[in-house]
N, C-alpha and C. Protein backbone atom coordinates (compact mmCIF):
# COMPACT_ATOMS: atom_id res chain seq x y z
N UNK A 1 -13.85 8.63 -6.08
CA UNK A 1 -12.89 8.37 -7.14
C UNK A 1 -11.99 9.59 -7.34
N UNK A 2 -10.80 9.26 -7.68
CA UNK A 2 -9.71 9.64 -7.88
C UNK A 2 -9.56 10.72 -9.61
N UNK A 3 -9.79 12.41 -9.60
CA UNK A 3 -9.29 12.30 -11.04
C UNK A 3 -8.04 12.59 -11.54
N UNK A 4 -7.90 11.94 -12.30
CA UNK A 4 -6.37 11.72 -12.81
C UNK A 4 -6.22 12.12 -14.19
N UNK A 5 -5.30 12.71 -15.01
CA UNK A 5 -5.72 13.78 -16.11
C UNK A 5 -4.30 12.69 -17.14
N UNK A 6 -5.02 12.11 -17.81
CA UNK A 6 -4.06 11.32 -18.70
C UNK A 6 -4.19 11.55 -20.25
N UNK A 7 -3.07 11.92 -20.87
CA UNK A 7 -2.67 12.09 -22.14
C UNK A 7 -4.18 13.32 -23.03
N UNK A 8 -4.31 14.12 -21.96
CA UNK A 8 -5.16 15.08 -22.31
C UNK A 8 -6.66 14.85 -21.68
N UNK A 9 -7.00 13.88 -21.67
CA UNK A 9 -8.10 13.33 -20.85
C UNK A 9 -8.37 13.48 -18.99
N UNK A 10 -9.59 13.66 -18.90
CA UNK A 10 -10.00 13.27 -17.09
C UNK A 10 -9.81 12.21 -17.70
N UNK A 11 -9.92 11.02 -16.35
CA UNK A 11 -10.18 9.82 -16.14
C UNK A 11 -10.37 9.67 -14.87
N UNK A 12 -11.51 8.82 -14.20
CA UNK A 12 -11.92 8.56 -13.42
C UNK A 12 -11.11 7.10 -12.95
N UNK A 13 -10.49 7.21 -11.84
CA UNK A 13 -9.02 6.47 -11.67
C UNK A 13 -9.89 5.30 -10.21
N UNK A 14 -10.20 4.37 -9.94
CA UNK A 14 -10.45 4.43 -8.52
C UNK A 14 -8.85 3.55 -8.01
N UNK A 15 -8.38 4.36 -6.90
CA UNK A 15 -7.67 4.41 -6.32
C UNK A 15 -7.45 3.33 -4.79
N UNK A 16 -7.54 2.28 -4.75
CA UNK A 16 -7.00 1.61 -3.27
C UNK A 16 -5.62 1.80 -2.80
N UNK A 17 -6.06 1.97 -1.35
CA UNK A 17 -4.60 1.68 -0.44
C UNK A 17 -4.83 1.21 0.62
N UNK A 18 -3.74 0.45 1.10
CA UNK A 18 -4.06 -1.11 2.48
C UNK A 18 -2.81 -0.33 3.00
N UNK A 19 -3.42 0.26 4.35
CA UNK A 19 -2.51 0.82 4.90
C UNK A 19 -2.16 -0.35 6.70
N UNK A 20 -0.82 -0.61 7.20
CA UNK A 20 -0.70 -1.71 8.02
C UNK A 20 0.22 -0.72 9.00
N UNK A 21 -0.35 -0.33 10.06
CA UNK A 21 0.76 -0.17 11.35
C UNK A 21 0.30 -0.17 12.51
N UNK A 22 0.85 -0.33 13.40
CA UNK A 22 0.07 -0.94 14.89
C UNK A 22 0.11 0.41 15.75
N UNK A 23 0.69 1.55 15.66
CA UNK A 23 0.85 2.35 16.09
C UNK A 23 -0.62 3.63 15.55
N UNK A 24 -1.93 3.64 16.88
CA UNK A 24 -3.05 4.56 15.79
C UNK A 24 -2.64 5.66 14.84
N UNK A 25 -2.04 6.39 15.83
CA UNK A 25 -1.85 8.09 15.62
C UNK A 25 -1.56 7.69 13.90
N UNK A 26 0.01 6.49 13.98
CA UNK A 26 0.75 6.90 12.29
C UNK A 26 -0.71 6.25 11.40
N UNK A 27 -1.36 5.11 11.55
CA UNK A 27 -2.03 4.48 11.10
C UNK A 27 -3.31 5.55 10.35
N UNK A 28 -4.17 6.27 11.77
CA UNK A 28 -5.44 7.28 11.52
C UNK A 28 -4.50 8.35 10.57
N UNK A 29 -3.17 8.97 10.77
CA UNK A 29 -2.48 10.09 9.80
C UNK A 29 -2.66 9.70 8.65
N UNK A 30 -2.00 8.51 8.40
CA UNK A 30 -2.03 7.95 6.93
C UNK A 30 -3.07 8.12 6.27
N UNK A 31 -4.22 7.15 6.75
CA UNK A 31 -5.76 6.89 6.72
C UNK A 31 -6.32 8.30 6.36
N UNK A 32 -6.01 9.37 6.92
CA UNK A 32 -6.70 11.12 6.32
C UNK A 32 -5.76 11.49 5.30
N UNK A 33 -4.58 11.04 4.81
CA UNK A 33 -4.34 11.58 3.74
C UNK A 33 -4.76 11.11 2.73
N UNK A 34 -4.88 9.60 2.38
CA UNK A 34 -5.22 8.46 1.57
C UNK A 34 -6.53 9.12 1.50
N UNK A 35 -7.46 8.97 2.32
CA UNK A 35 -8.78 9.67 2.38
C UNK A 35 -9.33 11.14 1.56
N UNK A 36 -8.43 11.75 1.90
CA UNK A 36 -8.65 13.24 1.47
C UNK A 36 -8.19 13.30 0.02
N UNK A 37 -7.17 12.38 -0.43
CA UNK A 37 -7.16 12.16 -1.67
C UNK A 37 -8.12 11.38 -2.81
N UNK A 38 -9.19 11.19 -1.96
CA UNK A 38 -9.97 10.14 -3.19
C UNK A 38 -9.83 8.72 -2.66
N UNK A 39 -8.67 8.12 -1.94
CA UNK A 39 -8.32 6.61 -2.49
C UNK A 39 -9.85 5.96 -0.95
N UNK A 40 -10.16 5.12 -1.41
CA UNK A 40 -10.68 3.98 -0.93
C UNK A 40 -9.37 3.39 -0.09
N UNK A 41 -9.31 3.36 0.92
CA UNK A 41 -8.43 3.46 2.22
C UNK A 41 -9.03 1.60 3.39
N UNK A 42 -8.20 1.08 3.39
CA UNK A 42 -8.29 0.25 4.30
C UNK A 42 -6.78 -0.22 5.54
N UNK A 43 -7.97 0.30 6.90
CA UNK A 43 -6.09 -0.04 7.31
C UNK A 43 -6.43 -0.92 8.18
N UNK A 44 -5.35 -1.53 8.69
CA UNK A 44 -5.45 -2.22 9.83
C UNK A 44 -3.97 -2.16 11.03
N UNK A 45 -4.51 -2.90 12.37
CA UNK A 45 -2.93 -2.70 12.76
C UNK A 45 -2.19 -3.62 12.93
N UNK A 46 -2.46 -4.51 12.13
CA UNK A 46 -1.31 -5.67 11.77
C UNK A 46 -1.90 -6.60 10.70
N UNK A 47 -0.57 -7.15 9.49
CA UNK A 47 -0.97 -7.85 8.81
C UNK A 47 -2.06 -9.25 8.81
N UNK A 48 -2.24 -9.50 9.99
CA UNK A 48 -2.89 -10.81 9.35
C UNK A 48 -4.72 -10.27 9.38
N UNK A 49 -4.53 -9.23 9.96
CA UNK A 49 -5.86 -8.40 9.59
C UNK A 49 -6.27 -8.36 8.30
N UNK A 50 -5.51 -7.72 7.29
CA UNK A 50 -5.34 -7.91 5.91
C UNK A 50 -6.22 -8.78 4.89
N UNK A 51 -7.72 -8.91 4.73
CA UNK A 51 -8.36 -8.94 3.62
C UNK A 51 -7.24 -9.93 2.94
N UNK A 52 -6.48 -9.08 2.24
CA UNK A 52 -5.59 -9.62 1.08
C UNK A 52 -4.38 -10.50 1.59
N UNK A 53 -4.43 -10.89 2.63
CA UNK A 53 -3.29 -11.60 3.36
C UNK A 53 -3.89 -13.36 3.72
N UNK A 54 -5.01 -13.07 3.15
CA UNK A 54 -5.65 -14.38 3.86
C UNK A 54 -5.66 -15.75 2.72
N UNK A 55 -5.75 -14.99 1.50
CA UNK A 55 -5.64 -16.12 0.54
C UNK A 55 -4.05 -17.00 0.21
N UNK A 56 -3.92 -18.36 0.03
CA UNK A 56 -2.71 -18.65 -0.19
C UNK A 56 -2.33 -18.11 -1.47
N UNK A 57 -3.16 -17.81 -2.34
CA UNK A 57 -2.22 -17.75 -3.76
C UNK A 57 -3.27 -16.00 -4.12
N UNK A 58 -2.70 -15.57 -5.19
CA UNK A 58 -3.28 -14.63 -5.36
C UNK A 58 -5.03 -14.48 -6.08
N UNK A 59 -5.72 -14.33 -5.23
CA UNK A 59 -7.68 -14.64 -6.19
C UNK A 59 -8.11 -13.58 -6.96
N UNK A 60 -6.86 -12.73 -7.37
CA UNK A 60 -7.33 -11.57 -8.81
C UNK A 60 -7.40 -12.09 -9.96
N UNK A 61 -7.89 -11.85 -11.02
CA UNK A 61 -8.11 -12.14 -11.99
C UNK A 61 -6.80 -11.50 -12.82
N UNK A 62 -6.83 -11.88 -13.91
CA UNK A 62 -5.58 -11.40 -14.37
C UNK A 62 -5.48 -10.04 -14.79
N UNK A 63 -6.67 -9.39 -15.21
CA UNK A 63 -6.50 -7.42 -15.56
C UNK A 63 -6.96 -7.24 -14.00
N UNK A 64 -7.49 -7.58 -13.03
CA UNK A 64 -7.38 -7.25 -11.75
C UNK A 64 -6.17 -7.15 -10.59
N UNK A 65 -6.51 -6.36 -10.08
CA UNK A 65 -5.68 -6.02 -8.76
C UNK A 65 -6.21 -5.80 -7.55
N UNK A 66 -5.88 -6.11 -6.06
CA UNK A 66 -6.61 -6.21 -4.77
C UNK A 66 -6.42 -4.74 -4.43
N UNK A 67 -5.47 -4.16 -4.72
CA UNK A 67 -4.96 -3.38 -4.25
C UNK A 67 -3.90 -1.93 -4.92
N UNK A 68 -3.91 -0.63 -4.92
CA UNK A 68 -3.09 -0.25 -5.83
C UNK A 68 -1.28 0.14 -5.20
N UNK A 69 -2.03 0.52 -4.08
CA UNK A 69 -0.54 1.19 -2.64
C UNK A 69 -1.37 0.59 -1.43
N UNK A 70 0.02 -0.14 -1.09
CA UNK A 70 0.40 -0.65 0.20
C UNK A 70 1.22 0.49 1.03
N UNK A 71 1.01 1.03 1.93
CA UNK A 71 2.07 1.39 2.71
C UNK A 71 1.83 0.80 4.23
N UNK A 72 3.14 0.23 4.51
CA UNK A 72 3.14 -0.86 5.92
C UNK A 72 4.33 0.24 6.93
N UNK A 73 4.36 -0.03 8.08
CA UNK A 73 5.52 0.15 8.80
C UNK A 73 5.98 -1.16 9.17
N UNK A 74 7.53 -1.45 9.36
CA UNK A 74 8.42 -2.53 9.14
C UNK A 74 8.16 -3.42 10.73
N UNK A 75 8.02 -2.79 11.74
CA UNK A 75 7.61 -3.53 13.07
C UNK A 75 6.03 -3.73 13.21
N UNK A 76 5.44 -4.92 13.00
CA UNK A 76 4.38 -4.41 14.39
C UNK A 76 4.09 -6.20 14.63
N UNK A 77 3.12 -6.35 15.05
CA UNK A 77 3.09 -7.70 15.96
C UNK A 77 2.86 -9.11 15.06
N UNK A 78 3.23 -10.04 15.40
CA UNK A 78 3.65 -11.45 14.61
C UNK A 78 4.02 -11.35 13.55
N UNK A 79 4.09 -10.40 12.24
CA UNK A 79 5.03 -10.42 11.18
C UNK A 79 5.13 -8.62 10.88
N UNK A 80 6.36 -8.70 10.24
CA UNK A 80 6.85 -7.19 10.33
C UNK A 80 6.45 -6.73 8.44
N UNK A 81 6.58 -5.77 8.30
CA UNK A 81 5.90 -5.19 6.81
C UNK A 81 6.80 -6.01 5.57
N UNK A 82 7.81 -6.33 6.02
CA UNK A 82 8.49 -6.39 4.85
C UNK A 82 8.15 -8.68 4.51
N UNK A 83 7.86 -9.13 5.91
CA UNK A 83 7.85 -10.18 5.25
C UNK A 83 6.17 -10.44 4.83
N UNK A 84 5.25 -9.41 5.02
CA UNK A 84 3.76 -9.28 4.49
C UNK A 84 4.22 -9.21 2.88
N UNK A 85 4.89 -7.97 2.81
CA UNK A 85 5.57 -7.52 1.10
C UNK A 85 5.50 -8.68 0.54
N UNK A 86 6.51 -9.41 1.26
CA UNK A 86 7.25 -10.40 0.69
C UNK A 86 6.29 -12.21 0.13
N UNK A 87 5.06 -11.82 1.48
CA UNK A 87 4.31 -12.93 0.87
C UNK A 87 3.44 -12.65 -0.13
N UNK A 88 3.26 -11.59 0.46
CA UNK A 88 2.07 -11.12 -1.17
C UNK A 88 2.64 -11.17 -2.64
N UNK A 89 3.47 -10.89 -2.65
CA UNK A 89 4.35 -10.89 -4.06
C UNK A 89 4.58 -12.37 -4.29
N UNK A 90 5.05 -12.91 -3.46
CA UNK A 90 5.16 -14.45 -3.19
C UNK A 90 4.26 -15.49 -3.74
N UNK A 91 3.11 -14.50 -3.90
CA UNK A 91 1.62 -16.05 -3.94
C UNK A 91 1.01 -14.74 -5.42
N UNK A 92 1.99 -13.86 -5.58
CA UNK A 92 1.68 -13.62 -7.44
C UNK A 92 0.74 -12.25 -7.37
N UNK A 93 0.74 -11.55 -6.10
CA UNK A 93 -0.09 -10.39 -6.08
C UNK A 93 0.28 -9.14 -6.68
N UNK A 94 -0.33 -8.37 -7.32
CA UNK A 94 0.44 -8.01 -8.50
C UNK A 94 0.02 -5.95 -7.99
N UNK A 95 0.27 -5.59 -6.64
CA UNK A 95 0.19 -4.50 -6.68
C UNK A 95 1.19 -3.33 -6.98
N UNK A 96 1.13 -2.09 -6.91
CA UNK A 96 1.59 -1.28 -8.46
C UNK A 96 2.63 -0.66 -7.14
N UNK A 97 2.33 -0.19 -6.14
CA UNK A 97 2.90 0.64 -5.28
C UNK A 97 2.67 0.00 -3.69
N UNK A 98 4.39 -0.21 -3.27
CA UNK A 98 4.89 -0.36 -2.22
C UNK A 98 5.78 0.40 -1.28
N UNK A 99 5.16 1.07 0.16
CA UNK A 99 6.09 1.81 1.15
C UNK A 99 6.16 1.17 2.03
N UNK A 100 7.52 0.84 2.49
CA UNK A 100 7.72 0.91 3.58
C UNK A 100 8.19 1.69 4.95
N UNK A 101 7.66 2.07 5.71
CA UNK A 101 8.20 2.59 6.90
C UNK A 101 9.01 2.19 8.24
N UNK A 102 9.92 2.90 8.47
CA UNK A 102 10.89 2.64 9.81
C UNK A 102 11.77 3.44 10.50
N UNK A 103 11.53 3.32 11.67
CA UNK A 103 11.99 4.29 12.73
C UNK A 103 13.91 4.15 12.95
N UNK A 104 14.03 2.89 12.15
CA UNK A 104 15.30 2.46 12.77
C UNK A 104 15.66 1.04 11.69
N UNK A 105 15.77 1.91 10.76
CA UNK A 105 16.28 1.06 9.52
C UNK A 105 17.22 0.46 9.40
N UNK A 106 17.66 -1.32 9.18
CA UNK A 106 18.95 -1.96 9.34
C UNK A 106 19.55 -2.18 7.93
N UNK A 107 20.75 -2.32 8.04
CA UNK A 107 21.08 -2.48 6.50
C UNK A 107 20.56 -3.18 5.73
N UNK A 108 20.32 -4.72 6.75
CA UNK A 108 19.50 -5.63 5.50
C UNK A 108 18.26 -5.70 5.62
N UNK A 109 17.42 -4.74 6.58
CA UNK A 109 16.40 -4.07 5.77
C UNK A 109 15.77 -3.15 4.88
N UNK A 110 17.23 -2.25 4.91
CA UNK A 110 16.88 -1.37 3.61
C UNK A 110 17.44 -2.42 2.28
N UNK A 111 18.41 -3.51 2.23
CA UNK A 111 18.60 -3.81 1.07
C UNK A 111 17.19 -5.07 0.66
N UNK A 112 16.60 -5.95 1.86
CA UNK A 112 15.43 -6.21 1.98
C UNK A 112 14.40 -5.56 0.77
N UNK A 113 14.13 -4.67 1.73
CA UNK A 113 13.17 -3.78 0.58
C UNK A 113 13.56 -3.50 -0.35
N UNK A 114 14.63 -3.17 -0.82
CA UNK A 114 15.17 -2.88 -1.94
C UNK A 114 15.12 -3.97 -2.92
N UNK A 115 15.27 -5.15 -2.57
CA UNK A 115 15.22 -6.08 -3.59
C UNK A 115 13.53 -6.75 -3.60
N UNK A 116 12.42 -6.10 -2.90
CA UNK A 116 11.08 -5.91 -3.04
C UNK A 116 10.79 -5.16 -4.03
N UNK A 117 11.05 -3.85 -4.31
CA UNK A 117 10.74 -2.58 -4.81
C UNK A 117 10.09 -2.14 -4.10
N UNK A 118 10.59 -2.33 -3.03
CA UNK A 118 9.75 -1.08 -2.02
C UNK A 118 10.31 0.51 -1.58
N UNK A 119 8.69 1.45 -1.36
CA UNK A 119 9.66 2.52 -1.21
C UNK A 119 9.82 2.87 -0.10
N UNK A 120 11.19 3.55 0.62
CA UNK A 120 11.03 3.67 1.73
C UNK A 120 10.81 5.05 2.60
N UNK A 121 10.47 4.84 3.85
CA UNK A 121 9.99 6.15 4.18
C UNK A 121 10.48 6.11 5.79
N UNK A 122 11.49 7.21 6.05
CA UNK A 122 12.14 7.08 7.88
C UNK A 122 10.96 8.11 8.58
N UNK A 123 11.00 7.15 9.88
CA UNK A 123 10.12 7.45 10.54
C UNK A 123 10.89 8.24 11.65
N UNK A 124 10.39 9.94 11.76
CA UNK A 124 9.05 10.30 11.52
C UNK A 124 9.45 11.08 10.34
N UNK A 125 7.97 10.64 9.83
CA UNK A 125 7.87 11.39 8.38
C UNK A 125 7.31 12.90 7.85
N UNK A 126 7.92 13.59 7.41
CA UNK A 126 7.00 14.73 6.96
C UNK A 126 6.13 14.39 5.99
N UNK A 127 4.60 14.91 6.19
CA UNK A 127 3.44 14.66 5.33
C UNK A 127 3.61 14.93 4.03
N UNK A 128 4.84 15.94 3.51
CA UNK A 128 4.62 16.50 2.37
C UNK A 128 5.73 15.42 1.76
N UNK A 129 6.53 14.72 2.38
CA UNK A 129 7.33 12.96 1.90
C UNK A 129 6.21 12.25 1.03
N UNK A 130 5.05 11.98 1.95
CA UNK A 130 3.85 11.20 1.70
C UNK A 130 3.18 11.63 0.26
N UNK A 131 2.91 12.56 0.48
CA UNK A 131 2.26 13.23 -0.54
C UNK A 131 2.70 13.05 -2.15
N UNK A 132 4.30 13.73 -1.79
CA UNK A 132 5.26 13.88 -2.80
C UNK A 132 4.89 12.30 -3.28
N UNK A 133 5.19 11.33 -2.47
CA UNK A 133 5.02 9.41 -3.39
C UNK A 133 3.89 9.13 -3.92
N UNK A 134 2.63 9.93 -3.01
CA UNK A 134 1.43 9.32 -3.65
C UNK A 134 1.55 9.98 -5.12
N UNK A 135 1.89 11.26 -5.09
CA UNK A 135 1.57 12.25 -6.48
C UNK A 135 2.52 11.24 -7.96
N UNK A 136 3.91 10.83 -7.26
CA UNK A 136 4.39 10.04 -8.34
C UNK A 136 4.15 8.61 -9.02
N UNK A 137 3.43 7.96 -7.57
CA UNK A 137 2.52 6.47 -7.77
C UNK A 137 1.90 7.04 -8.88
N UNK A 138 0.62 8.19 -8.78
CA UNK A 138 -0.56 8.40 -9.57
C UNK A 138 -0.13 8.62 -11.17
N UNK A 139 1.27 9.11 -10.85
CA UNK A 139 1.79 9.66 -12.42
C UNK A 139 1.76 8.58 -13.37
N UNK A 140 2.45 7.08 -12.95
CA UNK A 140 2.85 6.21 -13.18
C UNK A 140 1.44 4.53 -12.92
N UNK A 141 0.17 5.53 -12.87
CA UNK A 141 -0.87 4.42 -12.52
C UNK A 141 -1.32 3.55 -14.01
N UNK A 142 -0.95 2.32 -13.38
CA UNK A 142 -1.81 1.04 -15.23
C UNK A 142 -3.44 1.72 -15.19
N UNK A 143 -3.46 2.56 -15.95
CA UNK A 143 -5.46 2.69 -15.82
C UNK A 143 -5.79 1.38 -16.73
N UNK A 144 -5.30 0.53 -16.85
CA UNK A 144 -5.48 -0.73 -17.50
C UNK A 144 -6.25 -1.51 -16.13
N UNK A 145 -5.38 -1.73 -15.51
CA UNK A 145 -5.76 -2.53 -14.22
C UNK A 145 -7.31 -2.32 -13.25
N UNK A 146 -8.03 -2.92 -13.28
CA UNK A 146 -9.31 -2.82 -12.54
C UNK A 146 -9.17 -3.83 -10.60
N UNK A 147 -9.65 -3.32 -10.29
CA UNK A 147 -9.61 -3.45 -9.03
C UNK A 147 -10.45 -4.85 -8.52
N UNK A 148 -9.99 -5.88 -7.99
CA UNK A 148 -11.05 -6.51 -7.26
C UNK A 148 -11.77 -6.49 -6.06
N UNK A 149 -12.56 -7.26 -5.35
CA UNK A 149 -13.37 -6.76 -4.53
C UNK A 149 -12.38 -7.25 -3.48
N UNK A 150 -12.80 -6.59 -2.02
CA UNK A 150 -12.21 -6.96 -0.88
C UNK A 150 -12.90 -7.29 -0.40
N UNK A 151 -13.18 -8.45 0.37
CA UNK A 151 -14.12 -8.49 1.52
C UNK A 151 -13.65 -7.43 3.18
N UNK A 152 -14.34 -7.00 3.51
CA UNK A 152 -14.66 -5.70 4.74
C UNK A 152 -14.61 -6.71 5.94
N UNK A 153 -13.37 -6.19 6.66
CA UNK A 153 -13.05 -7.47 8.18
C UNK A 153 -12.79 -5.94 8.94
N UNK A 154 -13.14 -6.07 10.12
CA UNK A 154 -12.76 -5.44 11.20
C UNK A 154 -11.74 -5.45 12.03
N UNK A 155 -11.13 -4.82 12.37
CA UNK A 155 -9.85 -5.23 13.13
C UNK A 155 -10.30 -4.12 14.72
């Protein structure tokens, strides 16, 4: 667990992130920072791997969440990050923090994401980019929101 120092208080924060890219190296990078920070880390290298991609509609409860940060890269095999974004939000999934990544960003994928709220990140990235988003996600975390369970798939 994650501590997070709110309105004078510790708080014991637990932290998820569903990290999605088909490429190891960016995928395992991600995966040790998420890691080294506390968060409960799940990646895979393509969406339909995704735990949270499998239900049609969203199965959180209503103070629940699957998930807290997503960060995807925008290519990888049978659907690209932004139309994963796009279904999850789609079927009512209600996570707090969205990145996207890309090597070769098109206009109407940056305005794409943009009308997601996603954040974006050009590839290649400096670690201290990464860092800098997670630190402002955490600023801005619902400690209202409790986490639901994932079921554990292998990819």
């Amino acid at each position: 667990m994650l501590s997070v120092s709110g309105k004078g208080n510790i708080n014991k924060v637990r932290i998820r992130a569903v990290v999605l890219d088909d490429e190891d190296v960016i995928r395992d990078l991600i995966y040790d920072i998420l890691k080294k920070r506390g968060y409960e880390v799940y990646a895979f290298s393509e969406p339909f791997f995704c735990p949270t991609y499998l239900d049609s509609e969203c199965p959180c409860p209503v103070e629940h969440i699957c998930t807290t940060i997503i960060i995807t890269d925008i290519n990888m095999p049978n659907m690209t990050g932004l139309e994963f974004i796009e279904h999850q939000k789609g079927k009512g999934c209600k996570v707090q923090n969205v990145a996207v990544m890309s090597g070769s960003w098109t206009g109407d994928e940056i305005e794409h994401a943009k009308s997601l709220g996603c954040y974006m990140f050009n590839k290649p990235f400096k670690v201290d980019e990464i860092e800098k988003w997670l630190d402002e996600c955490e600023k801005e975390l619902d400690r209202n929101s409790k986490l639901s369970d994932i079921p554990r798939r292998v990819n």
